[in-house]
Protein backbone atom coordinates (compact mmCIF):
# COMPACT_ATOMS: atom_id res chain seq x y z
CA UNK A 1 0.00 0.00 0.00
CA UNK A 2 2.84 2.26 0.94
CA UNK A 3 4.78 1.48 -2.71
CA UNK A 4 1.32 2.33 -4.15
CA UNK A 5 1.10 5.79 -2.64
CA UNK A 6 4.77 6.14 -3.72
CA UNK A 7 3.98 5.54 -7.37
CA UNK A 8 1.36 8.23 -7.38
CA UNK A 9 3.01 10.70 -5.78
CA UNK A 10 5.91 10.14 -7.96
CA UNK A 11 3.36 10.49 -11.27
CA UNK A 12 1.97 13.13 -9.82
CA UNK A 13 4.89 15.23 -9.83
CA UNK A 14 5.77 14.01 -13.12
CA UNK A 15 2.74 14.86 -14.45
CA UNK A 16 3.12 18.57 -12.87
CA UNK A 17 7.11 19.16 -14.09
CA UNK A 18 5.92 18.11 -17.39
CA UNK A 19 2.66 20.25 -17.35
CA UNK A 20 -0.11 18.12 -18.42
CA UNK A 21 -3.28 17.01 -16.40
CA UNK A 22 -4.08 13.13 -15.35
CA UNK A 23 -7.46 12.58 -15.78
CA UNK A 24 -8.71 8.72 -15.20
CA UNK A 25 -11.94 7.20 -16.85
CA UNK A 26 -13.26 3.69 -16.56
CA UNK A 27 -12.44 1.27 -19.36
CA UNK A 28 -16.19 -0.41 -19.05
CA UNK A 29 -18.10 3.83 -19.54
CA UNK A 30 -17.52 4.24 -23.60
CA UNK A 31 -19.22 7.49 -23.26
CA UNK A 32 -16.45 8.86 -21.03
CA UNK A 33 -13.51 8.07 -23.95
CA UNK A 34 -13.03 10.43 -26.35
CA UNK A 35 -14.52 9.69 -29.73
CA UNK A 36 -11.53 10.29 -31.78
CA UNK A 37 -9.97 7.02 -30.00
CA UNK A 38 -13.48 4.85 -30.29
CA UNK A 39 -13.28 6.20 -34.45
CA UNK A 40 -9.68 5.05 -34.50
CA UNK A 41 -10.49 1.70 -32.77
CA UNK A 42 -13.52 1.13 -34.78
CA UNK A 43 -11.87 2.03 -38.05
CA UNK A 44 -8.41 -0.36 -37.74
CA UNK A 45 -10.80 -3.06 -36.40
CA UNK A 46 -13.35 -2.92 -39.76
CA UNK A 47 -9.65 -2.80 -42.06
CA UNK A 48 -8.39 -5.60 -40.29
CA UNK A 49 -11.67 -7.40 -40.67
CA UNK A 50 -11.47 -6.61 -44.51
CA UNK A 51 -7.93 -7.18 -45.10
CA UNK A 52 -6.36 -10.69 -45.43
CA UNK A 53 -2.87 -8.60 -44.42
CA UNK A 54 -3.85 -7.02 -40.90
CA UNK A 55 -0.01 -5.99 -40.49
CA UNK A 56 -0.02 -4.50 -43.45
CA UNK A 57 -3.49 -2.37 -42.83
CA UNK A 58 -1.98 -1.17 -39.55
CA UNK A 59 1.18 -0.48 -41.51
CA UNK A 60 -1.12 2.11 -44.28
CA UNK A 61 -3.28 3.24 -41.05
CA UNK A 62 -0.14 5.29 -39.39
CA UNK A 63 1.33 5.95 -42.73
CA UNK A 64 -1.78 7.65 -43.75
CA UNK A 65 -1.32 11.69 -43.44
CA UNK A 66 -4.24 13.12 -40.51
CA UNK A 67 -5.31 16.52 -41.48
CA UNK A 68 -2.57 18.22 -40.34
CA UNK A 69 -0.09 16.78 -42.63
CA UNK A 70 1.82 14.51 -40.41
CA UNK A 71 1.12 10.89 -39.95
CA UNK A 72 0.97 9.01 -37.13
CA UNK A 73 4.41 7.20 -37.67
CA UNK A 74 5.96 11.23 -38.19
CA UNK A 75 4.08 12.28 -34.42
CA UNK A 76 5.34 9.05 -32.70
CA UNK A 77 9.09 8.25 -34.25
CA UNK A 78 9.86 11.43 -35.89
CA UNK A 79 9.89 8.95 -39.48
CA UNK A 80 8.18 8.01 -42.49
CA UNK A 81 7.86 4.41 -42.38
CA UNK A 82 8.58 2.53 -45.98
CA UNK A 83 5.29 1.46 -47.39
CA UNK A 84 4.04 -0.50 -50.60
CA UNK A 85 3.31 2.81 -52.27
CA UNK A 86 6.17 3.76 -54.30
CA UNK A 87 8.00 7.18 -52.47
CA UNK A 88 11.55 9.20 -53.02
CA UNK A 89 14.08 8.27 -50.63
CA UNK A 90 14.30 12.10 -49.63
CA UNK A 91 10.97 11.49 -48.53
CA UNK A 92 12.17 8.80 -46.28
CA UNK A 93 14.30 10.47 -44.07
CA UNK A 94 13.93 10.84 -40.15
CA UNK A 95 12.67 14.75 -39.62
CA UNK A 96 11.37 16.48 -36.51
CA UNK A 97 8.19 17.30 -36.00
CA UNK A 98 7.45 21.30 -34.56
CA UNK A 99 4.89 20.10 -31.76
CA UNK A 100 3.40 23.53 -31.07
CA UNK A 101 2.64 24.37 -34.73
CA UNK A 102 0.93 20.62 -35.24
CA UNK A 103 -1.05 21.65 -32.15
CA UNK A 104 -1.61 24.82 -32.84
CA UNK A 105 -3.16 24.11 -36.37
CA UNK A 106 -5.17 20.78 -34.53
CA UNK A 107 -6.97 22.89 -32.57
CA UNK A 108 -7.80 25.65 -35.30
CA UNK A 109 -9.16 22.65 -37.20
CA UNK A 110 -10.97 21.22 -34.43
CA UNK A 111 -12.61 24.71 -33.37
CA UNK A 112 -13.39 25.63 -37.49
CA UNK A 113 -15.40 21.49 -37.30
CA UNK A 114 -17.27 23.29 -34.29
CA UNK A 115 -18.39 26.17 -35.53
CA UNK A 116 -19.43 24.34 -38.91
């Protein structure tokens, strides 16, 4: 019980030196999760379903650019990953991603899909 209290405290205070906000939900309450995750779920798990290659589908899923012009594989490794679809080897070399513009032009996106 003690080591338990330890852990939390310690996330805690990671959690506050890298300034973001914890917030817990139960795995059985779909409506608490946000939708974007249940879309993302729902849409590998129909492509998988489909697909007699489900490594491959998960492979084209994070390759696939999101709206802000970065794929998954870019946000996560900092990498295009080599696909099936034929691409320049220029194209295939590790580049940051600027974190504050992709967020910055998520949330401009996100607020224009509420307004419309």
């Amino acid at each position: 019980m003690v080591f338990r209290m330890f852990q939390i405290i310690k996330f805690l205070n990671f959690a506050t030196s890298y300034n973001f906000q914890h917030v817990t939900s139960s795995p059985r309450y779909a409506q608490s999760n946000r939708t974007e995750a249940e879309q993302a779920v729902q849409t590998v798990k129909t492509k998988s379903e489909k697909s007699p290659d489900p490594q491959l589908t998960l492979l084209v899923y994070g390759t696939t650019p999101l709206q802000h012009r970065y794929n998954s594989a870019q946000l996560l490794m900092s990498n295009n990953l080599h696909t099936t679809v034929p691409t320049l080897p220029c194209q295939l070399k590790p580049s940051l991603v600027d974190s504050n513009q992709c967020y910055n032009k998520d949330t401009k996106l996100k607020s224009q899909q509420q307004i419309n």
